[in-house]
N, C-alpha and C. Protein backbone atom coordinates (compact mmCIF):
# COMPACT_ATOMS: atom_id res chain seq x y z
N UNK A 1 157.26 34.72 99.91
CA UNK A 1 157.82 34.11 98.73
C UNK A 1 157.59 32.60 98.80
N UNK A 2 157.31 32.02 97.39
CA UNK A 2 157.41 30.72 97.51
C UNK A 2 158.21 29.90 98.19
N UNK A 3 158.25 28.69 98.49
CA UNK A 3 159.03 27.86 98.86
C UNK A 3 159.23 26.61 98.24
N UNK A 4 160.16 26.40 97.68
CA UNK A 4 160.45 24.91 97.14
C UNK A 4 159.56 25.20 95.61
N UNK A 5 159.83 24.12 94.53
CA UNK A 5 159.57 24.10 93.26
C UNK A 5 158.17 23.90 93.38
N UNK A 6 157.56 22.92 94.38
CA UNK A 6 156.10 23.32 93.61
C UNK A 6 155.23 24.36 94.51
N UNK A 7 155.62 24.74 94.87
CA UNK A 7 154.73 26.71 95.65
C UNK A 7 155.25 27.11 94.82
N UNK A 8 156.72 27.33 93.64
CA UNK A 8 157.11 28.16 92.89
C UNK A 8 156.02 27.86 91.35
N UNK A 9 155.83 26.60 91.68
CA UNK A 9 155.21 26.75 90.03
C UNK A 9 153.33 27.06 90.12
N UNK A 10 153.23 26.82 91.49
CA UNK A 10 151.57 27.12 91.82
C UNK A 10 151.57 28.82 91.74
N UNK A 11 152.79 29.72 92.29
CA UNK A 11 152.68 31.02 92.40
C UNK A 11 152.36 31.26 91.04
N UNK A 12 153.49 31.03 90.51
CA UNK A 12 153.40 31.56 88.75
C UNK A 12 152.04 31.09 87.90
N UNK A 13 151.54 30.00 88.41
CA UNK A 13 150.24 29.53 87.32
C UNK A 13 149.66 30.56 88.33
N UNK A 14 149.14 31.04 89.68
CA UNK A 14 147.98 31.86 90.03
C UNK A 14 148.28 33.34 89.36
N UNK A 15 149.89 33.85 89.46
CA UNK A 15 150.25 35.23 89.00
C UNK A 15 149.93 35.43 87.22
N UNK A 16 149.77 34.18 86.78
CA UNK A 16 149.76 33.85 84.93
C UNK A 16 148.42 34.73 84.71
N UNK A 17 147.36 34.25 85.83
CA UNK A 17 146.31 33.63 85.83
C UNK A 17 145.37 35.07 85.69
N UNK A 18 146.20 35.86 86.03
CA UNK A 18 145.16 37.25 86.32
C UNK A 18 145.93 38.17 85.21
N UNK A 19 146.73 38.39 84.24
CA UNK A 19 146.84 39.07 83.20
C UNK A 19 147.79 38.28 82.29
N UNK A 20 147.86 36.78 82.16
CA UNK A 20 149.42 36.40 81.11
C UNK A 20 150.87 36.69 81.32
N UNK A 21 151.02 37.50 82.32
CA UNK A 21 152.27 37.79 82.44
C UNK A 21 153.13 36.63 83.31
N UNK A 22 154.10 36.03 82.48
CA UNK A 22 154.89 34.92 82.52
C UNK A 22 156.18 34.68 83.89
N UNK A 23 156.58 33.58 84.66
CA UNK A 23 157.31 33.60 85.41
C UNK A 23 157.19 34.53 86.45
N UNK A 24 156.33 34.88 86.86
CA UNK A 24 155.80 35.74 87.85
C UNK A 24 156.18 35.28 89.46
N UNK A 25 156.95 35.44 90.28
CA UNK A 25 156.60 34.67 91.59
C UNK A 25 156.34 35.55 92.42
N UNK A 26 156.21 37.20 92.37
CA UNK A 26 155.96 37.92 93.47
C UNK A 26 155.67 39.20 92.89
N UNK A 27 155.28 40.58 93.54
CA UNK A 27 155.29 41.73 93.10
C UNK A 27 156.21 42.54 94.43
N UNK A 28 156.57 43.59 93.30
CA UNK A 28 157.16 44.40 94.30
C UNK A 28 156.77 45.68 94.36
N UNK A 29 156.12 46.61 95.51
CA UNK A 29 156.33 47.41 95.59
C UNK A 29 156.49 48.23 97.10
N UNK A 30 157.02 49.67 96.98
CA UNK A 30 156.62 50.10 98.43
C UNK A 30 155.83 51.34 98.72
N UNK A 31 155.85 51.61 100.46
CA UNK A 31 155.18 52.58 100.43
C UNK A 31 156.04 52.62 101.89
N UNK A 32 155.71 54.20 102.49
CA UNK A 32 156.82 55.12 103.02
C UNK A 32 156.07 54.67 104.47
N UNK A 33 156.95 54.41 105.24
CA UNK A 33 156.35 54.13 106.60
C UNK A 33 157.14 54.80 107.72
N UNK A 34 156.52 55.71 107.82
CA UNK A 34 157.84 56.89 108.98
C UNK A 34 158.12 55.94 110.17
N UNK A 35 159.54 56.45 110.22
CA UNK A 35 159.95 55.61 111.18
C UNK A 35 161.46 56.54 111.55
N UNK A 36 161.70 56.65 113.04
CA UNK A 36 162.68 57.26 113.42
C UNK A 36 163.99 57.00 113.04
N UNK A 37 164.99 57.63 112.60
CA UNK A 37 165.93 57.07 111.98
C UNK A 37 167.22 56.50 112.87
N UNK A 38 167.21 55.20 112.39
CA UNK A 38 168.14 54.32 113.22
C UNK A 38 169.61 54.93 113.47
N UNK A 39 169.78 54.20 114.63
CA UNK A 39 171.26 54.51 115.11
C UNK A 39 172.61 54.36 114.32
N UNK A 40 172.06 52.71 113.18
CA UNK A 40 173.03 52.06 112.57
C UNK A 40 172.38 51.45 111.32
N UNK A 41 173.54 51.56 109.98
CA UNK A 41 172.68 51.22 109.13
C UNK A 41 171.79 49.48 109.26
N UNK A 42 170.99 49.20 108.74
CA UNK A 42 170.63 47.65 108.68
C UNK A 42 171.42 47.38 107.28
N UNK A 43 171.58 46.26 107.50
CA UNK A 43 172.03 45.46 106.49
C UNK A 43 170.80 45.19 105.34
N UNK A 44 171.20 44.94 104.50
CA UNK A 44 170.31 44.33 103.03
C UNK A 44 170.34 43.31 102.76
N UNK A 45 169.60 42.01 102.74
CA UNK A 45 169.80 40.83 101.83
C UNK A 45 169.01 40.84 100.31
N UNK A 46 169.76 40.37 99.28
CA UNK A 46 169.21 39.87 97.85
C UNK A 46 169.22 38.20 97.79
N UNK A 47 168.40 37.99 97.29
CA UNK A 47 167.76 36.81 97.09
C UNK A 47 167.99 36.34 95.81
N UNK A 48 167.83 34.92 94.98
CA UNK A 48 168.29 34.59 93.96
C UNK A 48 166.91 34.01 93.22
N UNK A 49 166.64 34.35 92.21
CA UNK A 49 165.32 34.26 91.71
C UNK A 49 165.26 32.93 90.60
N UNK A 50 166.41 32.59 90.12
CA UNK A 50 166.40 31.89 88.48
C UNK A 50 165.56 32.37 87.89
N UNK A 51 164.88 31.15 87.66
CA UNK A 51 164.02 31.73 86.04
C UNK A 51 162.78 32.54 86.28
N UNK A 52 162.69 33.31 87.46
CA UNK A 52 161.59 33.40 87.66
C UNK A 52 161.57 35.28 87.89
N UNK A 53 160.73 35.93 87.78
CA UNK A 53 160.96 37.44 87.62
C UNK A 53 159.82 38.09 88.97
N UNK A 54 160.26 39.35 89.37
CA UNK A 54 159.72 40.25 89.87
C UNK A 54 159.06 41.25 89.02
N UNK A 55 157.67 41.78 89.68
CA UNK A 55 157.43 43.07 89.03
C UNK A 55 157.66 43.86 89.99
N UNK A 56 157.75 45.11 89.36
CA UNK A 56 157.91 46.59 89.89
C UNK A 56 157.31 47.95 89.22
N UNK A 57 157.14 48.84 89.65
CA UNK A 57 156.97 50.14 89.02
C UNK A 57 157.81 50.65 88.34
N UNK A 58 157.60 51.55 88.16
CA UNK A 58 158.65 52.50 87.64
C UNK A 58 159.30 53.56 88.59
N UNK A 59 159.40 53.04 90.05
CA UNK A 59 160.03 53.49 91.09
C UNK A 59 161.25 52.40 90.89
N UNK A 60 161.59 51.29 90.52
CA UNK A 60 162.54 50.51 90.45
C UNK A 60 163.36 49.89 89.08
N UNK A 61 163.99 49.99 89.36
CA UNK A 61 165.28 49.58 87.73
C UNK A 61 165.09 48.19 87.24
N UNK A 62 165.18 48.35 85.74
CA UNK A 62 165.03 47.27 85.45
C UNK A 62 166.14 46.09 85.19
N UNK A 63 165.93 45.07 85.82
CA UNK A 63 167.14 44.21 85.97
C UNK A 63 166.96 43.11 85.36
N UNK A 64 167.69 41.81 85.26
CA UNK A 64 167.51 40.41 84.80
C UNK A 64 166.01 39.54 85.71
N UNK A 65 166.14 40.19 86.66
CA UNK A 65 165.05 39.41 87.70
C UNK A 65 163.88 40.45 87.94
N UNK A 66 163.55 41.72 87.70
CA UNK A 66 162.92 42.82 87.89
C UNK A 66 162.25 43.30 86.74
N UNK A 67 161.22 42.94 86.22
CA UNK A 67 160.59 43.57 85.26
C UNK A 67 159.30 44.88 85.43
N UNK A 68 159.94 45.56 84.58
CA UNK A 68 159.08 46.99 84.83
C UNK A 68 158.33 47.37 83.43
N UNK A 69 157.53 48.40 83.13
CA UNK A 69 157.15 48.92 82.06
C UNK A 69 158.29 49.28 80.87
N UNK A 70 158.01 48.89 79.89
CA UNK A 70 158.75 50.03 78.85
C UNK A 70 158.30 51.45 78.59
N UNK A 71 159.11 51.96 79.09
CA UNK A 71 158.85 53.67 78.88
C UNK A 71 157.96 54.31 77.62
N UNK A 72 157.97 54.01 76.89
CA UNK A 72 157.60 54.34 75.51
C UNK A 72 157.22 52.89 74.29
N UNK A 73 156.34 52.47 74.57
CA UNK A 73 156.13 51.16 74.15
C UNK A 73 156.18 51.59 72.07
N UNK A 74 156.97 50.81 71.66
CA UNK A 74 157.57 50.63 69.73
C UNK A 74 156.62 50.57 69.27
N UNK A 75 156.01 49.39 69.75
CA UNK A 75 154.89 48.39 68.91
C UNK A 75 153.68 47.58 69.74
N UNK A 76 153.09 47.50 68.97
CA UNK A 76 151.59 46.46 70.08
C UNK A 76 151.96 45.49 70.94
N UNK A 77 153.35 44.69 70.36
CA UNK A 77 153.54 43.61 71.74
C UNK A 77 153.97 44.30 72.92
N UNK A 78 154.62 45.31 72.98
CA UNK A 78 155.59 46.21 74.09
C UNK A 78 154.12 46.76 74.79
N UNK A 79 152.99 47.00 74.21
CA UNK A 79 151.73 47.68 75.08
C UNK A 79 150.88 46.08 75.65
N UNK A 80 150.91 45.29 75.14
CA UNK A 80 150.61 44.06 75.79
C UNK A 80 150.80 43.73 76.64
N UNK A 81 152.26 43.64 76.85
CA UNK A 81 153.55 43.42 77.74
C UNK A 81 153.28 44.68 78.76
N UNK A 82 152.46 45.93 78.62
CA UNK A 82 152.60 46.88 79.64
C UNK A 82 151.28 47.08 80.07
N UNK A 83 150.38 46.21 79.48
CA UNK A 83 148.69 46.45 79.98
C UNK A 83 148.93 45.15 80.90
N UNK A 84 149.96 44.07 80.68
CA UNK A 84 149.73 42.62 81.60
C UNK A 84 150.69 42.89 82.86
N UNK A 85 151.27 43.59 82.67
CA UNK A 85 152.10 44.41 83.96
C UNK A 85 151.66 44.77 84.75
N UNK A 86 150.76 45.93 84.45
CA UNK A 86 149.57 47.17 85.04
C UNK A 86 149.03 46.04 86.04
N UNK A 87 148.02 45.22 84.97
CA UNK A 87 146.47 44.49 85.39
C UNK A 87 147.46 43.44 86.79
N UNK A 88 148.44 42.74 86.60
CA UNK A 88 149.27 41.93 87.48
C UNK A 88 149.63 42.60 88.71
N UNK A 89 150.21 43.61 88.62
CA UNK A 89 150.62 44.43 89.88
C UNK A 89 149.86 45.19 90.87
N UNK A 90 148.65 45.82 90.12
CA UNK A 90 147.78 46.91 90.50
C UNK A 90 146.87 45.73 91.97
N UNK A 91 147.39 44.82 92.11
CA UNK A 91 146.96 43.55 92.92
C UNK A 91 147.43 44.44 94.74
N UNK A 92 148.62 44.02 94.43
CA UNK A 92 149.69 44.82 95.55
C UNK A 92 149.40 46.31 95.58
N UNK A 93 149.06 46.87 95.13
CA UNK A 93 149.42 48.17 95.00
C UNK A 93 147.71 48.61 95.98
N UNK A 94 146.67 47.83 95.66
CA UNK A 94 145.40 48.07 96.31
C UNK A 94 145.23 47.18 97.80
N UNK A 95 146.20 46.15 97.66
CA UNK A 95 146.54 45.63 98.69
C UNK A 95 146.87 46.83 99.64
N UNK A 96 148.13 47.50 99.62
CA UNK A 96 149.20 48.40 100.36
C UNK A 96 147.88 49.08 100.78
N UNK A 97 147.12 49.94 99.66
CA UNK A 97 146.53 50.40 100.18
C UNK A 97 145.14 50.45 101.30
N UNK A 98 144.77 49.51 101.20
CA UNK A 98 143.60 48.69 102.32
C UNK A 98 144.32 48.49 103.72
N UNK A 99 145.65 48.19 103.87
CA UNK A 99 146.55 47.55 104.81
C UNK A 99 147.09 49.24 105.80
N UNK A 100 147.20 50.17 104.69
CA UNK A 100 147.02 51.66 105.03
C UNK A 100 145.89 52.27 105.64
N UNK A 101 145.07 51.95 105.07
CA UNK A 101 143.93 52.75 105.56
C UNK A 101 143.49 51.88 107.13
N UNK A 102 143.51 50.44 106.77
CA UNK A 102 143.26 49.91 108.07
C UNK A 102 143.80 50.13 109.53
N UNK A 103 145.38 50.26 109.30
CA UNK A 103 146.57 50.33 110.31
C UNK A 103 147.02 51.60 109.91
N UNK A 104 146.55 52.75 110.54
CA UNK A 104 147.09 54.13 110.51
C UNK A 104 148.69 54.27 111.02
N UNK A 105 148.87 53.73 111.63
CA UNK A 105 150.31 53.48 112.34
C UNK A 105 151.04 53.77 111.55
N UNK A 106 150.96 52.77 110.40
CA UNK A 106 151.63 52.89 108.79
C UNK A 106 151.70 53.74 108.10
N UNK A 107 150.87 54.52 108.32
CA UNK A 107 150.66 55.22 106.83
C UNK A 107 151.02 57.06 107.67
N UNK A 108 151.38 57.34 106.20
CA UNK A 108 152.58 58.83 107.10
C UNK A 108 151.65 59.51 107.63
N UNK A 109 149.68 59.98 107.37
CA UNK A 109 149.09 60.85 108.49
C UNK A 109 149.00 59.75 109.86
N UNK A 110 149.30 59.10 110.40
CA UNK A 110 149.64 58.46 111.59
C UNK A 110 150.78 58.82 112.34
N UNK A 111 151.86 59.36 112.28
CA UNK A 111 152.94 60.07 112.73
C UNK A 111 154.43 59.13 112.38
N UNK A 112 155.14 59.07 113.13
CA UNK A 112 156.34 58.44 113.33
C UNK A 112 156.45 56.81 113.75
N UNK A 113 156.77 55.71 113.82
CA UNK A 113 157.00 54.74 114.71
C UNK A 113 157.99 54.99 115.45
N UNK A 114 158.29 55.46 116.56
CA UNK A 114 159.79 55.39 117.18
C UNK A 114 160.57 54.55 117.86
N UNK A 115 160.70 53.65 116.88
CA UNK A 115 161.71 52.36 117.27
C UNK A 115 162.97 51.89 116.43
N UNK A 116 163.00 50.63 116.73
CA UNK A 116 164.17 50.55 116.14
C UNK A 116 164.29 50.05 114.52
N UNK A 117 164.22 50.27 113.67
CA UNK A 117 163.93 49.63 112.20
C UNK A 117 163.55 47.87 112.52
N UNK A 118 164.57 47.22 113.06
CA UNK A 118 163.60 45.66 113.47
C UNK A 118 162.62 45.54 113.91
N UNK A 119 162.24 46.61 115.09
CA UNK A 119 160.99 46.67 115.50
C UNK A 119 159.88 46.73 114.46
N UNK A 120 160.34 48.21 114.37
CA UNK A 120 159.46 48.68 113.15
C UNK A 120 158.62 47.35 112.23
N UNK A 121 159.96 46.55 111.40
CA UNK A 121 159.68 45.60 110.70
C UNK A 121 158.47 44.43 111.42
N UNK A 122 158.63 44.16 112.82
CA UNK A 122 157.38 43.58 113.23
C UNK A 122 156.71 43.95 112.98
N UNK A 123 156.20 45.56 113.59
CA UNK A 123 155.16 45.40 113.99
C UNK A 123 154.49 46.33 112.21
N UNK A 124 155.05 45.90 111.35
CA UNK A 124 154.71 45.90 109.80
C UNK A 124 154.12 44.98 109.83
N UNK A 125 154.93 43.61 109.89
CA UNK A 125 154.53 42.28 109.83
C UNK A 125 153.42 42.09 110.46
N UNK A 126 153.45 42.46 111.94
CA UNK A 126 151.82 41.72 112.56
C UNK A 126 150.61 42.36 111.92
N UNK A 127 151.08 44.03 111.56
CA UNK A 127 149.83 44.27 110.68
C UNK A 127 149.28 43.94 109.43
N UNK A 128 150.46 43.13 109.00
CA UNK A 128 149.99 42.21 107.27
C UNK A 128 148.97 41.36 108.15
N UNK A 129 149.70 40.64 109.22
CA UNK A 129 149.20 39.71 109.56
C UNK A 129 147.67 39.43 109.84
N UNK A 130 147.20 40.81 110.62
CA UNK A 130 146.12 41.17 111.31
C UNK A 130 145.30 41.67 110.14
N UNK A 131 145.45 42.15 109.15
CA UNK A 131 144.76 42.70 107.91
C UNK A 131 144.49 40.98 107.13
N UNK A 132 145.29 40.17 107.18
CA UNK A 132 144.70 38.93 106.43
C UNK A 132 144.01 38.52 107.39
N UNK A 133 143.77 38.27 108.27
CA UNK A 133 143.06 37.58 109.17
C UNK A 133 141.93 38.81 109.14
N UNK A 134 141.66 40.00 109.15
CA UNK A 134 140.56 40.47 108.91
C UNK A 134 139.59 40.27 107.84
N UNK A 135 140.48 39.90 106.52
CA UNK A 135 139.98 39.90 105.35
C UNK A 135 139.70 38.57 104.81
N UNK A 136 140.25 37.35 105.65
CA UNK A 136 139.57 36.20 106.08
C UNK A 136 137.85 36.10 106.32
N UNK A 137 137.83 36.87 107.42
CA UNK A 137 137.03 37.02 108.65
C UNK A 137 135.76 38.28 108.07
N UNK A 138 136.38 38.84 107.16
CA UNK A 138 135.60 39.60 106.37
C UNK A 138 135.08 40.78 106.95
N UNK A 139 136.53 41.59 108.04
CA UNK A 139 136.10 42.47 109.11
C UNK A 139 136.39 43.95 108.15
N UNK A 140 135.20 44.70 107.67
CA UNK A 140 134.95 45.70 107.27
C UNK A 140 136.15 47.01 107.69
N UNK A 141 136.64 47.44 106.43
CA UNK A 141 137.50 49.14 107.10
C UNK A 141 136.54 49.81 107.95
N UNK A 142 136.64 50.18 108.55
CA UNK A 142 136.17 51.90 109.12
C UNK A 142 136.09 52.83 108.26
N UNK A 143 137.13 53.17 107.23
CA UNK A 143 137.16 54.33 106.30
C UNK A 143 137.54 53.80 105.13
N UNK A 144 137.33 54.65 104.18
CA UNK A 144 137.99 54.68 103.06
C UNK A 144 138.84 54.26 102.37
N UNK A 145 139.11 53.34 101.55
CA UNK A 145 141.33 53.01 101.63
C UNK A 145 141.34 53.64 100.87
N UNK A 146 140.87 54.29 99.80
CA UNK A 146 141.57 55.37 99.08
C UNK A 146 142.73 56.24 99.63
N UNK A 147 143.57 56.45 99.03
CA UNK A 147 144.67 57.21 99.69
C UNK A 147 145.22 58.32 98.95
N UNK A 148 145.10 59.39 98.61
CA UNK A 148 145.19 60.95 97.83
C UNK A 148 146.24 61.04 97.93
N UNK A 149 146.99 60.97 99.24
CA UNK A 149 148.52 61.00 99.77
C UNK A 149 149.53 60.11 98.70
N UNK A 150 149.17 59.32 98.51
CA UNK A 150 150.23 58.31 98.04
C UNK A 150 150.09 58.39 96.66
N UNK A 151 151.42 59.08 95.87
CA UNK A 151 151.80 58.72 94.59
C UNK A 151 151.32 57.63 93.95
N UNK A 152 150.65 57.72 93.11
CA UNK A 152 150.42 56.19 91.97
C UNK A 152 151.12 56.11 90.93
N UNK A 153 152.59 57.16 90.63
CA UNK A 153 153.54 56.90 89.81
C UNK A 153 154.72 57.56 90.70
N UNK A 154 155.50 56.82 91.41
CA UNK A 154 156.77 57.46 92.10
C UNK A 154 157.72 58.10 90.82
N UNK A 155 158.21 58.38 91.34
CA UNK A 155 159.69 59.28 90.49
C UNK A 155 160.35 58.16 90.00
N UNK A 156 160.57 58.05 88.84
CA UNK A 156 161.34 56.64 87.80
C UNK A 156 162.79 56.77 89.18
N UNK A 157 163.06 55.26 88.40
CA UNK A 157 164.17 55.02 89.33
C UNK A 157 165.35 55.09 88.90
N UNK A 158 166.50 55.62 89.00
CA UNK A 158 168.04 55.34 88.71
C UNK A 158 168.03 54.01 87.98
N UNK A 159 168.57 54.34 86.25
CA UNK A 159 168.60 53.01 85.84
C UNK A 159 169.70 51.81 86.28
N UNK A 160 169.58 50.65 86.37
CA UNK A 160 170.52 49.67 86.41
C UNK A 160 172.05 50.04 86.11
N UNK A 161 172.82 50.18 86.84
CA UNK A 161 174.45 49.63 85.75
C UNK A 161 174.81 48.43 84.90
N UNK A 162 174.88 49.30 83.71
CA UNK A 162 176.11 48.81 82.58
C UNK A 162 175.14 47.08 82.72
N UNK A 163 175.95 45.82 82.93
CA UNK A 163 175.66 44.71 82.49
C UNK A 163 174.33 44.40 83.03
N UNK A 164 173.91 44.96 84.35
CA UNK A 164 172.79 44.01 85.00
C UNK A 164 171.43 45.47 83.74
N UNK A 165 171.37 46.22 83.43
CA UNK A 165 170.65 46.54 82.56
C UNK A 165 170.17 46.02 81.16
N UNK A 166 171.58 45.49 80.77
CA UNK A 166 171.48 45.12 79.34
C UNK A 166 171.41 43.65 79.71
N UNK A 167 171.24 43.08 80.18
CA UNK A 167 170.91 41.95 80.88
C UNK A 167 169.03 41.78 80.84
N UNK A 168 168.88 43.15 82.04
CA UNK A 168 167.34 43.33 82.18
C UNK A 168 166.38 43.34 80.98
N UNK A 169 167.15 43.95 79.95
CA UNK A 169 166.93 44.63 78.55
C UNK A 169 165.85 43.35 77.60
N UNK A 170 167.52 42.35 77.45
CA UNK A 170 167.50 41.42 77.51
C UNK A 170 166.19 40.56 77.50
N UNK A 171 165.98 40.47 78.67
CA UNK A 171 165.09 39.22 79.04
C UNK A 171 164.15 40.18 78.74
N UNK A 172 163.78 41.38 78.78
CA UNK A 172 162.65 41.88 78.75
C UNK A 172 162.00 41.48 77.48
N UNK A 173 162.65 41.76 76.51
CA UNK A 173 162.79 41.64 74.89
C UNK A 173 162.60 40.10 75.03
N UNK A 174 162.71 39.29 75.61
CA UNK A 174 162.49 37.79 75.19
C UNK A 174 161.08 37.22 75.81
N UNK A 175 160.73 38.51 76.87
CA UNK A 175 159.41 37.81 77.31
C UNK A 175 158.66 38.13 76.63
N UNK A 176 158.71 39.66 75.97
CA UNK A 176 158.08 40.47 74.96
C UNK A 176 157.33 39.44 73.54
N UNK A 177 158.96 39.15 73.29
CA UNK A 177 158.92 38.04 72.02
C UNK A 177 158.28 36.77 72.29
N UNK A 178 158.27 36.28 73.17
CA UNK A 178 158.09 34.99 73.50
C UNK A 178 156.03 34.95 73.90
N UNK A 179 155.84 36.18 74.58
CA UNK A 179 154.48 36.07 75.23
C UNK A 179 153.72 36.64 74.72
N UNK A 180 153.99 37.85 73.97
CA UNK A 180 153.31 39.18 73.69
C UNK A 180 153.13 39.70 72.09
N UNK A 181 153.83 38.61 71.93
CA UNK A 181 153.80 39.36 70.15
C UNK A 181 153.05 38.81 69.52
């Protein structure tokens, strides 16, 4: 994630930059990384975004800070608004998958990690790490990243509660209006 106001406003002009889609500072998505199940739950942190939005699939709810597809797009701005989504995200999503195919470890035909979820979380991390520095370095897959295994539309997600929805709603409808119409 960015840091400080101007990495926040360089993210958003590079995220603008590849489909129009506005206030952009990150994408979100995931993918299933077996891992033995911990002793104790981990804790969760949320982060505070202001004016600035997440994307997601339609594995995740749509919130004030979380923008996803409209299910059933009304009118031409709502398909605008869902072709600049697509073209913006599909970034990460081919990412995950290169980072998969590279580091089998990760990816569920590789088996289990059996550690501790922090662990785990390293040694996630060193393999982002080791996949940019390959792709620096311009060090070729071995195989394929295509991945057959992995859903390219997860199961919609449990919508938002009550205010943080109509909230999400909200802003959705104003980026709609504001960018897309």
């Amino acid at each position: 994630m960015p840091r400080g106001m101007e990495e926040t406003t360089a993210t958003k002009r590079k995220f603008f930059r590849i489909a129009n889609f506005p206030h952009v500072i990150g994408i979100i998505d995931g993918t299933h990384v077996p891992i033995a199940a911990p002793s104790q739950d981990e804790e969760v942190y949320q982060g505070e975004f202001g004016n600035s939005v997440l994307l997601g699939d339609s594995g995740y709810p749509l919130e004030p800070n979380l923008m996803v597809q409209v299910g059933q797009p009304a009118n031409a701005a709502e398909g605008r608004y869902n072709t600049s989504l697509k073209k913006t995200r599909v970034v990460v999503e081919q990412t995950i998958g290169i980072w998969k195919a590279r580091f089998k470890c990760v990816h569920q035909k590789g088996g289990t990690l059996s550690y501790t979820p922090l662990k785990c979380g390293k040694m996630a991390a060193a393999t982002f790490l080791l996949h940019n520095y390959c792709r620096r370095r311009n060090i070729p897959l071995l195989e394929d990243p295509d991945d057959p295994d992995d859903p390219d539309d997860p199961d919609p997600a449990p919508a938002a509660a009550g205010a943080r929805l109509a909230a999400g709603q909200a802003r959705r409808r104003q980026i709609i209006q504001e960018y897309f119409s």
